[in-house]
PDB file of N, CA and C in Angstrom:
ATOM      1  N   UNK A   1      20.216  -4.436   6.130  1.00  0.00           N
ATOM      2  CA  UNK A   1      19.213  -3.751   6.925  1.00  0.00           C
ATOM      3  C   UNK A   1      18.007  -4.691   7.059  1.00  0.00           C
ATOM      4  N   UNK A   2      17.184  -4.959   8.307  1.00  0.00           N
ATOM      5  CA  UNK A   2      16.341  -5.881   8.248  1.00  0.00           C
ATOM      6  C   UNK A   2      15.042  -4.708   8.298  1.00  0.00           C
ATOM      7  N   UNK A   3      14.151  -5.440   8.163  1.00  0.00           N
ATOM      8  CA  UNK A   3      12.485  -5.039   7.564  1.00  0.00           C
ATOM      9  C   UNK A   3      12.440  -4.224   8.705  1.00  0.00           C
ATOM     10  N   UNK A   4      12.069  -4.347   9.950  1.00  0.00           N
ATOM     11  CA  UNK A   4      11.725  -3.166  11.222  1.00  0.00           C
ATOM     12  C   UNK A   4      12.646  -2.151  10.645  1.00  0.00           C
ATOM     13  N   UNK A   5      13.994  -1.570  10.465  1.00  0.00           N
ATOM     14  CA  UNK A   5      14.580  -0.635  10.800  1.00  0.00           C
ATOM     15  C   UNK A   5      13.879   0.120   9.201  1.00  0.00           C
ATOM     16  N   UNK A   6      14.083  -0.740   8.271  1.00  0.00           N
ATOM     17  CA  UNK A   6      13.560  -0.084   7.121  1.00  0.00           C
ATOM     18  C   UNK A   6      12.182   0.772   6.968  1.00  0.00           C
ATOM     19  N   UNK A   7      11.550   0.049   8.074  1.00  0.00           N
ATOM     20  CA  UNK A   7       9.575   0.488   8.062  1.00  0.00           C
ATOM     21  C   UNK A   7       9.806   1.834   8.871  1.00  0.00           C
ATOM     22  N   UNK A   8      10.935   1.652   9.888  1.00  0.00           N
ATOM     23  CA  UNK A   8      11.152   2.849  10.615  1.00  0.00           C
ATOM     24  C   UNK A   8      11.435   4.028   9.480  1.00  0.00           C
ATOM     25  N   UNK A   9      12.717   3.946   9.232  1.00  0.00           N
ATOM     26  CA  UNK A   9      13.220   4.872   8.141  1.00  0.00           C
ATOM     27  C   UNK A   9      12.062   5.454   7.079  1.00  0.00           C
ATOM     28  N   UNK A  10      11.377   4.476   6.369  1.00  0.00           N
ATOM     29  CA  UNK A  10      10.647   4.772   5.782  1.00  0.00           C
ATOM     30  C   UNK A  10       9.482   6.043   6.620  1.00  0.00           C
ATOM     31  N   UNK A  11       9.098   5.037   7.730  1.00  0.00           N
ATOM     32  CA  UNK A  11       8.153   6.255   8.033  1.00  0.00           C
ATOM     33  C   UNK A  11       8.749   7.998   8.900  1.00  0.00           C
ATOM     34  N   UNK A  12       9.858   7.415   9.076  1.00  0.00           N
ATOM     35  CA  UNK A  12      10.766   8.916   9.836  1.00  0.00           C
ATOM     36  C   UNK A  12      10.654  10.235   8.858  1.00  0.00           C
ATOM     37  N   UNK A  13      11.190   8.935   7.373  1.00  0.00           N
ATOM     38  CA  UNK A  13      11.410  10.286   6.300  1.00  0.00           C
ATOM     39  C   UNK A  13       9.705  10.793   6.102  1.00  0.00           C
ATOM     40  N   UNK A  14       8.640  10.184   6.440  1.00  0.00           N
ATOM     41  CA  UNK A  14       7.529  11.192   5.349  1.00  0.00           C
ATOM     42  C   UNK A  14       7.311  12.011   6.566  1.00  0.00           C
ATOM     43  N   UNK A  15       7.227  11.272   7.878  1.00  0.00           N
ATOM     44  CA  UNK A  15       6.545  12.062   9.128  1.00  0.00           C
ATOM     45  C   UNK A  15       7.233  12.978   8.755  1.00  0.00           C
ATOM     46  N   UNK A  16       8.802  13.432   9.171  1.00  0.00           N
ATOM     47  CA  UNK A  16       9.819  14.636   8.915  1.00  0.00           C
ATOM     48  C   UNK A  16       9.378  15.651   7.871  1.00  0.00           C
ATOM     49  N   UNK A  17       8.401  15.141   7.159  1.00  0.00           N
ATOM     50  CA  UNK A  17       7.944  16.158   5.695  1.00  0.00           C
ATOM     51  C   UNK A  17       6.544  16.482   6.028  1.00  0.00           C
ATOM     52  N   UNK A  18       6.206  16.185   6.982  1.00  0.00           N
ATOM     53  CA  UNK A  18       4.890  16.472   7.952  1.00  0.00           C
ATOM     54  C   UNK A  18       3.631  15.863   7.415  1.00  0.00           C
ATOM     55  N   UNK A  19       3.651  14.511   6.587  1.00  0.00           N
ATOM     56  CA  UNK A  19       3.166  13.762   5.954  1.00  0.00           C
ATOM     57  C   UNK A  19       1.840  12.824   6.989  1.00  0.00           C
ATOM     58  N   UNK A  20       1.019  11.614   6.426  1.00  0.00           N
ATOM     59  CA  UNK A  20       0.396  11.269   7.670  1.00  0.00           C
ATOM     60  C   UNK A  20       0.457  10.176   7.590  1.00  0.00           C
ATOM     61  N   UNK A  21       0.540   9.130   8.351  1.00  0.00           N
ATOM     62  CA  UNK A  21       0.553   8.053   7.919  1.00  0.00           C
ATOM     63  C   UNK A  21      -0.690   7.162   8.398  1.00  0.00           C
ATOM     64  N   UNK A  22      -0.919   6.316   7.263  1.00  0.00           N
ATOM     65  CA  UNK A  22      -2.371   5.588   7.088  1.00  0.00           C
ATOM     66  C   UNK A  22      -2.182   4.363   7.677  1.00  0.00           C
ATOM     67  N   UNK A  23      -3.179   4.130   8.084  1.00  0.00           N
ATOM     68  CA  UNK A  23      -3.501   2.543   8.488  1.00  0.00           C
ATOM     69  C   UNK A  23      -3.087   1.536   7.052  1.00  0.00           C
ATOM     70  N   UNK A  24      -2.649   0.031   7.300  1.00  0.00           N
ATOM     71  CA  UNK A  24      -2.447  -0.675   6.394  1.00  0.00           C
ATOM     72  C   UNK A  24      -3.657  -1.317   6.235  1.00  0.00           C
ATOM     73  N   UNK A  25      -4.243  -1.360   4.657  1.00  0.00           N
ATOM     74  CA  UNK A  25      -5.317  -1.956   4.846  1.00  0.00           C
ATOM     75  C   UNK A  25      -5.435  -3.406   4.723  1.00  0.00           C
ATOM     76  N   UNK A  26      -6.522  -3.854   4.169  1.00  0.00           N
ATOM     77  CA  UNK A  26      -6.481  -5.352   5.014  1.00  0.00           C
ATOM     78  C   UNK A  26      -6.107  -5.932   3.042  1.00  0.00           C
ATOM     79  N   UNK A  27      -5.887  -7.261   2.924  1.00  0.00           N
ATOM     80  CA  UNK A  27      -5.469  -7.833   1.157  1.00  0.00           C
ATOM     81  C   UNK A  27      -6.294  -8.110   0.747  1.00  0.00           C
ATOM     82  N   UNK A  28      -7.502  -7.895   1.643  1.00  0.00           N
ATOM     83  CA  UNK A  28      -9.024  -8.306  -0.035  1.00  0.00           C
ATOM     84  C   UNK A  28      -9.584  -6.900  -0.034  1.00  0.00           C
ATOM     85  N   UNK A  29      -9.420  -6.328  -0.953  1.00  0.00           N
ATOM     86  CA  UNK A  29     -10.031  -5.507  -1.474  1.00  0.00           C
ATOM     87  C   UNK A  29     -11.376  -4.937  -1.152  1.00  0.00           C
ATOM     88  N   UNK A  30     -11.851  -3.557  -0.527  1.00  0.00           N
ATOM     89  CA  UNK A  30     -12.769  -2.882  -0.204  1.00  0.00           C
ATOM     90  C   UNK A  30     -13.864  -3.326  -1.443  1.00  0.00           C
ATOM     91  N   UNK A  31     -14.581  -4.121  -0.928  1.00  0.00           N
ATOM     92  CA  UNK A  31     -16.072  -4.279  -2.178  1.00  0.00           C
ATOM     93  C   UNK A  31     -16.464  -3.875  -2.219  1.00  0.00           C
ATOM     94  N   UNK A  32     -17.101  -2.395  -1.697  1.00  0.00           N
ATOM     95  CA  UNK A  32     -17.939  -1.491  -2.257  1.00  0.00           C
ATOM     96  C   UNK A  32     -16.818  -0.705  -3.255  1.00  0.00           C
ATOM     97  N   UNK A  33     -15.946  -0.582  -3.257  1.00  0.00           N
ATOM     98  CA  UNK A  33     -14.592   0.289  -4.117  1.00  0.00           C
ATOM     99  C   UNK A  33     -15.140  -0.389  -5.887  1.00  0.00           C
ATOM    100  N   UNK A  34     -15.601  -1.708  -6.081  1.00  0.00           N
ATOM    101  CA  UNK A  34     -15.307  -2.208  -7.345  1.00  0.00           C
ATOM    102  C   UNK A  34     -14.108  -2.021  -7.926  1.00  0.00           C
ATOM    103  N   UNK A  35     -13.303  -2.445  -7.862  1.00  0.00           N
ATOM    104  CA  UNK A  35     -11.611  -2.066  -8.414  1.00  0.00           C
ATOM    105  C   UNK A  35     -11.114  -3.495  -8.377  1.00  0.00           C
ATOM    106  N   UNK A  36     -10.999  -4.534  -7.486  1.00  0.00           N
ATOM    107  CA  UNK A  36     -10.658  -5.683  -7.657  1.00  0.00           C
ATOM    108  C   UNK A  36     -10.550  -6.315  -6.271  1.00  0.00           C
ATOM    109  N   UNK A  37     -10.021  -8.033  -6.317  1.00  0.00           N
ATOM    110  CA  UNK A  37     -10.060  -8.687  -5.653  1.00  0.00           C
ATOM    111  C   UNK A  37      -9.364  -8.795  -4.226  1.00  0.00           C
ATOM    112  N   UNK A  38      -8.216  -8.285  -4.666  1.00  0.00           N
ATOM    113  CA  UNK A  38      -6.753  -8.297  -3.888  1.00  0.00           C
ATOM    114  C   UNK A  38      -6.423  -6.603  -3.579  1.00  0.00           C
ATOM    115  N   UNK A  39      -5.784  -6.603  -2.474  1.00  0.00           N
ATOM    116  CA  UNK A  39      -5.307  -5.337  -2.436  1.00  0.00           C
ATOM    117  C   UNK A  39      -3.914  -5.531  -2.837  1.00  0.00           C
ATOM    118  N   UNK A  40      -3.839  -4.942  -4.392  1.00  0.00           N
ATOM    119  CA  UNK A  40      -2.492  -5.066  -5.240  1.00  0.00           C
ATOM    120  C   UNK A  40      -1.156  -3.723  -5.067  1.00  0.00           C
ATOM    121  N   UNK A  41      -1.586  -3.308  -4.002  1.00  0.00           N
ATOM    122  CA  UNK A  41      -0.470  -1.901  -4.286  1.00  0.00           C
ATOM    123  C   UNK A  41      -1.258  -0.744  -3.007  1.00  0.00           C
ATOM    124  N   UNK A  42      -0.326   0.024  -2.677  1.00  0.00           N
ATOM    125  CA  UNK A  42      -0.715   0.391  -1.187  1.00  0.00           C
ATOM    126  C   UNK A  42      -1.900   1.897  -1.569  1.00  0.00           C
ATOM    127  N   UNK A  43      -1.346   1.978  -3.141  1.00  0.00           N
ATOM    128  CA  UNK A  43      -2.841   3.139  -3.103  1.00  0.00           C
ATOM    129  C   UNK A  43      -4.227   3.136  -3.404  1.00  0.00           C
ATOM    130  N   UNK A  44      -4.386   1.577  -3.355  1.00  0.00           N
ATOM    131  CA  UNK A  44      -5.652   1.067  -3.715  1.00  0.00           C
ATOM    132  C   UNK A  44      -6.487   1.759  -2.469  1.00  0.00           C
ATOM    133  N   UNK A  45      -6.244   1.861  -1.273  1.00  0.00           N
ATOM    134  CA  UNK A  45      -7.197   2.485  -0.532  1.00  0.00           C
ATOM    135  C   UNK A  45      -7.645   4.284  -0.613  1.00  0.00           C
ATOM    136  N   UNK A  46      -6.636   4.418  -1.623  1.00  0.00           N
ATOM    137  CA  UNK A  46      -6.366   5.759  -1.922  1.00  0.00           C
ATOM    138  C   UNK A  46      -7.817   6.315  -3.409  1.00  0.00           C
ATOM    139  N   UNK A  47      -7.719   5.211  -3.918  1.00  0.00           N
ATOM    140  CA  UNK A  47      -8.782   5.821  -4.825  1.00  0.00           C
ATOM    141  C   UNK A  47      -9.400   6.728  -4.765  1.00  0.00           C
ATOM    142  N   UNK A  48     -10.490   6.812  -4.124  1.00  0.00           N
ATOM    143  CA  UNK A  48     -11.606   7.854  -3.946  1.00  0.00           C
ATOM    144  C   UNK A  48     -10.671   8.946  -3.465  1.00  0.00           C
ATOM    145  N   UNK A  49      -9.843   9.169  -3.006  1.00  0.00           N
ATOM    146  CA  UNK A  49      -8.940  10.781  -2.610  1.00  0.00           C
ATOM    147  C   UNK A  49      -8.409  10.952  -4.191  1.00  0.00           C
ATOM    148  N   UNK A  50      -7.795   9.833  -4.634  1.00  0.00           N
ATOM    149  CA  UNK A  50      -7.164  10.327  -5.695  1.00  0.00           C
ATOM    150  C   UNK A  50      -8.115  10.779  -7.353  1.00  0.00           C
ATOM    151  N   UNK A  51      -9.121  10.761  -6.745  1.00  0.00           N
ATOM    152  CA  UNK A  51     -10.285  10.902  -7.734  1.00  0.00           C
ATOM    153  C   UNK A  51     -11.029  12.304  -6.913  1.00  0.00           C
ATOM    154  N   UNK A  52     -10.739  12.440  -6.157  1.00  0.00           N
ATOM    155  CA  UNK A  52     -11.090  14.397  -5.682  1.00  0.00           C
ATOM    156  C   UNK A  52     -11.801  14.340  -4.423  1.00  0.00           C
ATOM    157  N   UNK A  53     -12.506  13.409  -3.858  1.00  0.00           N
ATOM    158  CA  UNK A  53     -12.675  13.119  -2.949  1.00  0.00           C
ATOM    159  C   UNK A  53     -11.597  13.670  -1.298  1.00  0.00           C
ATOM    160  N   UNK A  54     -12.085  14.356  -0.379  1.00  0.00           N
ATOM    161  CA  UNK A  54     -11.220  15.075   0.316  1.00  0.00           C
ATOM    162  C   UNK A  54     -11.251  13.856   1.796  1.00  0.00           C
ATOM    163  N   UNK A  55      -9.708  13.306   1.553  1.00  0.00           N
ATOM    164  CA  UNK A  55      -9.536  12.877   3.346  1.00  0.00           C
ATOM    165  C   UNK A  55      -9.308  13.377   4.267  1.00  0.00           C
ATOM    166  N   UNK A  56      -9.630  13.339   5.418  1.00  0.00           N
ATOM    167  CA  UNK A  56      -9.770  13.767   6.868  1.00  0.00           C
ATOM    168  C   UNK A  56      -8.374  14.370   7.306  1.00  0.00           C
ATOM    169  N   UNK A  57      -7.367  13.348   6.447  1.00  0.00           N
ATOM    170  CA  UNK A  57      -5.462  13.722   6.993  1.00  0.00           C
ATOM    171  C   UNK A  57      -5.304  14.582   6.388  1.00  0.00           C
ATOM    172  N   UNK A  58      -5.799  15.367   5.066  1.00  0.00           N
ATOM    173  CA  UNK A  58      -5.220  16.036   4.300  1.00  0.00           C
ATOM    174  C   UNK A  58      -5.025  15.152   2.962  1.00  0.00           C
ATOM    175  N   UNK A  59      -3.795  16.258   2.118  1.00  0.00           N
ATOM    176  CA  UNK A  59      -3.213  15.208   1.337  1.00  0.00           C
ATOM    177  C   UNK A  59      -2.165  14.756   1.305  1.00  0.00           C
ATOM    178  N   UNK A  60      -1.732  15.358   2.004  1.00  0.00           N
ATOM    179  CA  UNK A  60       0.084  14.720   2.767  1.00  0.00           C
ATOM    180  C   UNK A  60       0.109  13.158   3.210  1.00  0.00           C
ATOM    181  N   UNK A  61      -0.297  12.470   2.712  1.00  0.00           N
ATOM    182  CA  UNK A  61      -0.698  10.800   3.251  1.00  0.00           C
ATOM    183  C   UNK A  61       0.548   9.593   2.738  1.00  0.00           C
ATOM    184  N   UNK A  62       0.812   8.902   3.609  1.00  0.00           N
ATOM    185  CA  UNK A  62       1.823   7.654   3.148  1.00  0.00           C
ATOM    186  C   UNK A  62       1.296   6.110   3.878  1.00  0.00           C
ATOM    187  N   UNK A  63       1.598   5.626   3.556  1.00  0.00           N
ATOM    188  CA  UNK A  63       1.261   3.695   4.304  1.00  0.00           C
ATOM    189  C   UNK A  63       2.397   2.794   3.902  1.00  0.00           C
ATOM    190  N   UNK A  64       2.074   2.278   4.403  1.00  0.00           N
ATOM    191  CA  UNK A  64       3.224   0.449   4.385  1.00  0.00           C
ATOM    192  C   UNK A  64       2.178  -0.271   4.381  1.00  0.00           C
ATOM    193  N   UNK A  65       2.597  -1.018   3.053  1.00  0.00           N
ATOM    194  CA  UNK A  65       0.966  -1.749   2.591  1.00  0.00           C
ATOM    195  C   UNK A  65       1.331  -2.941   2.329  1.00  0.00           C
ATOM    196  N   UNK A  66       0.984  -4.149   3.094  1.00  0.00           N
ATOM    197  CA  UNK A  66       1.113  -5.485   2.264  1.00  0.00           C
ATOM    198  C   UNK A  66       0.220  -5.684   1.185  1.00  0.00           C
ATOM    199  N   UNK A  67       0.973  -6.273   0.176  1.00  0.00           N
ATOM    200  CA  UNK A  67      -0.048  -6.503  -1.228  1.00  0.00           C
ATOM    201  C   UNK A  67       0.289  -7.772  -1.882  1.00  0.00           C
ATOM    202  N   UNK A  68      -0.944  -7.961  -2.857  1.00  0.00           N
ATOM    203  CA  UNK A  68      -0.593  -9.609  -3.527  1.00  0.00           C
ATOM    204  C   UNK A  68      -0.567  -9.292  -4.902  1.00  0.00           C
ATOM    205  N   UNK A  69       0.714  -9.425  -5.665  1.00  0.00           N
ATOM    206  CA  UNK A  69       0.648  -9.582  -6.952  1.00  0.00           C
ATOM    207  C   UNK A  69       0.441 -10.462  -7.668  1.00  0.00           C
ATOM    208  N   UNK A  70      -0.600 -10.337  -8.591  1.00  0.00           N
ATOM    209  CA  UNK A  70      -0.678 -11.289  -9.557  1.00  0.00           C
ATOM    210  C   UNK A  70      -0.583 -10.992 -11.059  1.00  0.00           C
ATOM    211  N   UNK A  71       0.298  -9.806 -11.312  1.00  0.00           N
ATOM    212  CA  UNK A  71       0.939  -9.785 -12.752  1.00  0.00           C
ATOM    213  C   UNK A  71       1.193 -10.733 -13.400  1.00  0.00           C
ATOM    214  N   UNK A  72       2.181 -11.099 -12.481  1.00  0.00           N
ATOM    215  CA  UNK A  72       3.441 -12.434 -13.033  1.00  0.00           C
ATOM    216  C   UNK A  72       3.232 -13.886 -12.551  1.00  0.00           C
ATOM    217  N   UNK A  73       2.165 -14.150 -12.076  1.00  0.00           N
ATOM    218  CA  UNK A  73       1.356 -15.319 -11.534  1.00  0.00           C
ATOM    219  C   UNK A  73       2.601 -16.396 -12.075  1.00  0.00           C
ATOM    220  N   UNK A  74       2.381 -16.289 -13.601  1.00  0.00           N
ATOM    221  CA  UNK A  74       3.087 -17.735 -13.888  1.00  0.00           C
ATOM    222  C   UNK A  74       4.528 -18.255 -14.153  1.00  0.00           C
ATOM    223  N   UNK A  75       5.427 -16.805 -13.228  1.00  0.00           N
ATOM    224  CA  UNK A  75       6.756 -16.796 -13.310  1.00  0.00           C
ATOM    225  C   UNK A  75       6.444 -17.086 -11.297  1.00  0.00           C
ATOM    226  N   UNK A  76       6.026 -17.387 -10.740  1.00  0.00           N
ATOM    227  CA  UNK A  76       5.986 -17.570  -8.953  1.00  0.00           C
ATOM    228  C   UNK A  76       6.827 -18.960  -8.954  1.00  0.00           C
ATOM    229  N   UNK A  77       7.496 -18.730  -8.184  1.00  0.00           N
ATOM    230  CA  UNK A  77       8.428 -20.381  -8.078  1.00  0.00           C
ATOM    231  C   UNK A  77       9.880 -19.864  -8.008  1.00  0.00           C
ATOM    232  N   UNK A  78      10.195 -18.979  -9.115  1.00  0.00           N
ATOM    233  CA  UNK A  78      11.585 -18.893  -9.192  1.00  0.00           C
ATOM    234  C   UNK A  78      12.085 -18.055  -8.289  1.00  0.00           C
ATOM    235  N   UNK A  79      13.889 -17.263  -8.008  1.00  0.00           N
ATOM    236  CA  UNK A  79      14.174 -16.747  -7.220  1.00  0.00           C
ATOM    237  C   UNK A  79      13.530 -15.268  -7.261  1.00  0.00           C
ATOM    238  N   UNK A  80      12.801 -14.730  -8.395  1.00  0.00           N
ATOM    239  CA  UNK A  80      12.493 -13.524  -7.867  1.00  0.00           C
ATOM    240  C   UNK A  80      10.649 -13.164  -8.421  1.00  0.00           C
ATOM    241  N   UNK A  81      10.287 -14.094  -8.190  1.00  0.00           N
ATOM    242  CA  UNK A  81       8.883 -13.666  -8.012  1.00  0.00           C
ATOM    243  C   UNK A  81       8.196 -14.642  -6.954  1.00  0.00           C
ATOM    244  N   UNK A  82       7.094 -13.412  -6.423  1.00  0.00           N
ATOM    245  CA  UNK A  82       6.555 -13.824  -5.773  1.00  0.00           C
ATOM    246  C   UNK A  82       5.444 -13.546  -5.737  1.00  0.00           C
ATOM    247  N   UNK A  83       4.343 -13.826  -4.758  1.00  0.00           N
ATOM    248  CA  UNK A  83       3.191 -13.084  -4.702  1.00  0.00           C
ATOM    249  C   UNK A  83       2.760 -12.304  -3.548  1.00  0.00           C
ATOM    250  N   UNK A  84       3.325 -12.558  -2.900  1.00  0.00           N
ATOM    251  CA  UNK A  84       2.966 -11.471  -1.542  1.00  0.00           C
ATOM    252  C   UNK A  84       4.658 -10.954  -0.908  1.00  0.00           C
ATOM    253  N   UNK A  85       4.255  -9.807  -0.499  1.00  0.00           N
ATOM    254  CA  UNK A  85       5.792  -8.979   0.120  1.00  0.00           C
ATOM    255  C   UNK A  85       5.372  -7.644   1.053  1.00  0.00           C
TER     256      UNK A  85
END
């Protein structure tokens, strides 16, 4: 299965659950947020909702988020790490 049909699928199944889907945000990190450098994981824009804060969509919310890991920084090279996906 290549990446388009998957992003499809992915978003068919949450829309179908009447879910909303979010803008992808951008990989440096919201600086007023204080949380960090990189946007590491797609619910980093999610914070402030997930702390009680009420969004505009509801709470039915999903995204496709590019992110940069740097867990495993010093395993990058081999066949299965990386830093961005």
């Amino acid at each position: 299965m290549d990446s388009l049909t998957l992003k499809k699928k992915w978003n068919d199944f949450w829309l179908a659950k009447a879910h909303k889907v979010l803008p992808e945000a951008s990989l440096l990190a919201d600086k007023t947020a204080g949380t960090s450098l990189f946007n590491v994981a797609g619910m980093q824009q999610l914070i402030p909702y997930l702390m009680g804060k009420k969004h505009d969509l509801g709470t039915r919310l999903f995204n496709i988020q590019r992110c940069v890991r740097t867990v495993d920084i010093d395993e990058v090279g081999d066949e299965s790490h990386l830093t961005f996906f």
